[in-house]
C-alpha atoms as a PDB file:
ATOM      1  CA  UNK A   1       9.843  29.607  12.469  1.00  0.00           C
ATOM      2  CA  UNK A   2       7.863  26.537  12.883  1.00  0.00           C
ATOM      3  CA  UNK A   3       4.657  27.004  15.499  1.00  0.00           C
ATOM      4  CA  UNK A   4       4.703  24.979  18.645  1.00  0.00           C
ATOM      5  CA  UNK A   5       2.206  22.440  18.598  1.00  0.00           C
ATOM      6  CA  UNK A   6      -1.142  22.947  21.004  1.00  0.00           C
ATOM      7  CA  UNK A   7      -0.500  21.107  24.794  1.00  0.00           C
ATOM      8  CA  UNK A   8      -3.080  17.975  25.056  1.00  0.00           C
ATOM      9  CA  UNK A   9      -6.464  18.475  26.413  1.00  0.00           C
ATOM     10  CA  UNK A  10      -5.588  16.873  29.665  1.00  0.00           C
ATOM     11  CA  UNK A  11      -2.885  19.159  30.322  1.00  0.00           C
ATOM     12  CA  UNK A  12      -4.937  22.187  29.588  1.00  0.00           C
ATOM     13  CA  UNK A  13      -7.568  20.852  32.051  1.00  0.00           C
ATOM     14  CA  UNK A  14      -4.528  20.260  34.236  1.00  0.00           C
ATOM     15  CA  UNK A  15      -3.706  24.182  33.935  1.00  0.00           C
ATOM     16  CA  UNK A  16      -7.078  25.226  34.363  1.00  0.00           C
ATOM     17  CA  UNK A  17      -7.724  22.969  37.374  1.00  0.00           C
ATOM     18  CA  UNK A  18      -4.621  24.770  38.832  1.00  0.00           C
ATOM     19  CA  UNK A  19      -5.405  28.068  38.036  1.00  0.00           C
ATOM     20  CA  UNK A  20      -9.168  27.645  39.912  1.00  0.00           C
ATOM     21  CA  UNK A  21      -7.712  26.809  42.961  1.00  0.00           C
ATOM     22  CA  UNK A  22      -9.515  24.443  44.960  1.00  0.00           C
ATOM     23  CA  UNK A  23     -13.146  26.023  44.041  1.00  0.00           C
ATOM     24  CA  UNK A  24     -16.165  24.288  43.273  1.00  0.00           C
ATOM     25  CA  UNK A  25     -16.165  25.814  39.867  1.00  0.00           C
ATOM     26  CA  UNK A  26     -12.639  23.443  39.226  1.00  0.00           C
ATOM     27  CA  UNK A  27     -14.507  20.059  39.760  1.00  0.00           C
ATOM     28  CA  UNK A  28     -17.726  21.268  37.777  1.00  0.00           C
ATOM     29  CA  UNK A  29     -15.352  22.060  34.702  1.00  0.00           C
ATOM     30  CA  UNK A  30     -13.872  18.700  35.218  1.00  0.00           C
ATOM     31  CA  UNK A  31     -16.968  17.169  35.205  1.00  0.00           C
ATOM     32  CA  UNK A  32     -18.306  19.112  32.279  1.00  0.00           C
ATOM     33  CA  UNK A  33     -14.774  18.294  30.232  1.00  0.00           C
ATOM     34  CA  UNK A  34     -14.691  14.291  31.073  1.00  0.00           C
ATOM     35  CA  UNK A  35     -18.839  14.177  29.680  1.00  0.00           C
ATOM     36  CA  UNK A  36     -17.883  16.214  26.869  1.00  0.00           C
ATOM     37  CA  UNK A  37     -14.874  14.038  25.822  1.00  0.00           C
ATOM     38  CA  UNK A  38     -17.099  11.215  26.676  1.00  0.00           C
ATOM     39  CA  UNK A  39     -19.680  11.935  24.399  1.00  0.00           C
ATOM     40  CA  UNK A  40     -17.297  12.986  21.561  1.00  0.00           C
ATOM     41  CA  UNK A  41     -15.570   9.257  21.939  1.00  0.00           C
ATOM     42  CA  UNK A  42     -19.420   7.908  22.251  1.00  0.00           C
ATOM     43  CA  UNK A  43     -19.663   8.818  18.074  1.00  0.00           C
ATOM     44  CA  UNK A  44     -16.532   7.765  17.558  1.00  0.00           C
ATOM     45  CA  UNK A  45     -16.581   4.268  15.116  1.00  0.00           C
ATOM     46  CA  UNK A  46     -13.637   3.200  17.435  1.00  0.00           C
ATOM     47  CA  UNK A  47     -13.104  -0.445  18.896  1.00  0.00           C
ATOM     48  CA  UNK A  48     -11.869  -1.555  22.411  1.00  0.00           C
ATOM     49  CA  UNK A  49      -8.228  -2.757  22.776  1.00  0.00           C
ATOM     50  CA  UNK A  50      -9.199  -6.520  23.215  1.00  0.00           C
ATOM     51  CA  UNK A  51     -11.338  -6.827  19.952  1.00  0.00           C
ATOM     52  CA  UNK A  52      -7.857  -4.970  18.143  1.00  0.00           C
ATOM     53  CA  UNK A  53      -5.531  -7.551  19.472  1.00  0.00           C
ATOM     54  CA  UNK A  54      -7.863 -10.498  18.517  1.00  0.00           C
ATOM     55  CA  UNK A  55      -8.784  -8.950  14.656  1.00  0.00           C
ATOM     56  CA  UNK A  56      -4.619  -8.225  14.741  1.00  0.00           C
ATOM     57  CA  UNK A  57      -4.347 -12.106  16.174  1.00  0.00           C
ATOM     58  CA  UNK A  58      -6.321 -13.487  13.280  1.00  0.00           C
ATOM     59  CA  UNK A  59      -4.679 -11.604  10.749  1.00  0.00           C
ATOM     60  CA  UNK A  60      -1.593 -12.809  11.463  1.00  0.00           C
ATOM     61  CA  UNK A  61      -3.023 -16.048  11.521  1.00  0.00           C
ATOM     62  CA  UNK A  62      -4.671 -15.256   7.897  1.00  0.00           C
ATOM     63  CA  UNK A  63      -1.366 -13.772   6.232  1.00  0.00           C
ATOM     64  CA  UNK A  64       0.534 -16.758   7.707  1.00  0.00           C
ATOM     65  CA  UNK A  65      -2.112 -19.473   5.979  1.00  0.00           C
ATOM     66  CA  UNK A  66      -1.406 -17.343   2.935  1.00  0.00           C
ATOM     67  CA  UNK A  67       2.306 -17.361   2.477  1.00  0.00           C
ATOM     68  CA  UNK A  68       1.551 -20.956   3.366  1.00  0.00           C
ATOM     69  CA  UNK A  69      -0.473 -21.452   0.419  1.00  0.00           C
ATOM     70  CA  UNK A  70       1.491 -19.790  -1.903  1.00  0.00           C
ATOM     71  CA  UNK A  71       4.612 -21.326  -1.091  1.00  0.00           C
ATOM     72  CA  UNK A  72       2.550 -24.757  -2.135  1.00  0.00           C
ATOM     73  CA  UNK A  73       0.913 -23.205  -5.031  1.00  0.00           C
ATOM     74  CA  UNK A  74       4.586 -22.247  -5.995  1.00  0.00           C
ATOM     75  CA  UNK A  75       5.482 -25.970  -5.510  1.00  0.00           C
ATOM     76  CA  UNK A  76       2.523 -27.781  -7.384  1.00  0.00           C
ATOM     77  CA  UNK A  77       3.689 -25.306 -10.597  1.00  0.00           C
ATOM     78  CA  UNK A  78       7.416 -26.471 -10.457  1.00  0.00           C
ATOM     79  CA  UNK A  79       6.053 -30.224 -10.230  1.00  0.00           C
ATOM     80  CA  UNK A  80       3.531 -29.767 -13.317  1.00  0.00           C
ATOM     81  CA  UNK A  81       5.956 -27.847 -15.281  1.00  0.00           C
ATOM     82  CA  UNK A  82       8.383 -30.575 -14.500  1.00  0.00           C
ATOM     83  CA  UNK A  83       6.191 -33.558 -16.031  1.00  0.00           C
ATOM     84  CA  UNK A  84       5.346 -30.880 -18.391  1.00  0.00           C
ATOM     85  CA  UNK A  85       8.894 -30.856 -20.165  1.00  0.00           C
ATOM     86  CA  UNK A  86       9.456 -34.078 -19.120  1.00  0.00           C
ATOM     87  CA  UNK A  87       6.444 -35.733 -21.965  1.00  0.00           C
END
């Protein structure tokens, strides 16, 4: 029997939030949670959408340039190998 896996945090908060009601004690766990989950992405080495995108951007770029160059690199060795045999 395989286990279920665990809800995500924000439906858990979600749950909770509902279960409290409207109380005080709802938006003061909220609070709490969001600086918590802050703080844990703070130490995170993550980077921001936009600076993906652009180092995604200029890899295509890169492994475009490549295939490029070895696609010429392919051609210069059939040209020497043809004046090669041909002496």
């Amino acid at each position: 029997m395989a286990l279920k896996p665990p809800p995500p945090p924000w439906e858990v908060l979600q749950q909770v939030g509902e279960l409290l009601g409207g109380s005080g004690l709802g938006s003061e766990m909220d609070k709490s949670a969001r600086a918590l989950a802050q703080s844990a992405l703070a130490r995170l080495d993550v980077v921001s959408r936009e600076e993906f995108d652009a180092q995604a951007e200029i890899l295509q770029r890169t492994r475009a340039r490549v295939e490029q160059l070895e696609q010429e690199l392919e051609q210069l060795g059939r040209e020497l190998e043809g004046i090669s045999s041909s002496d």
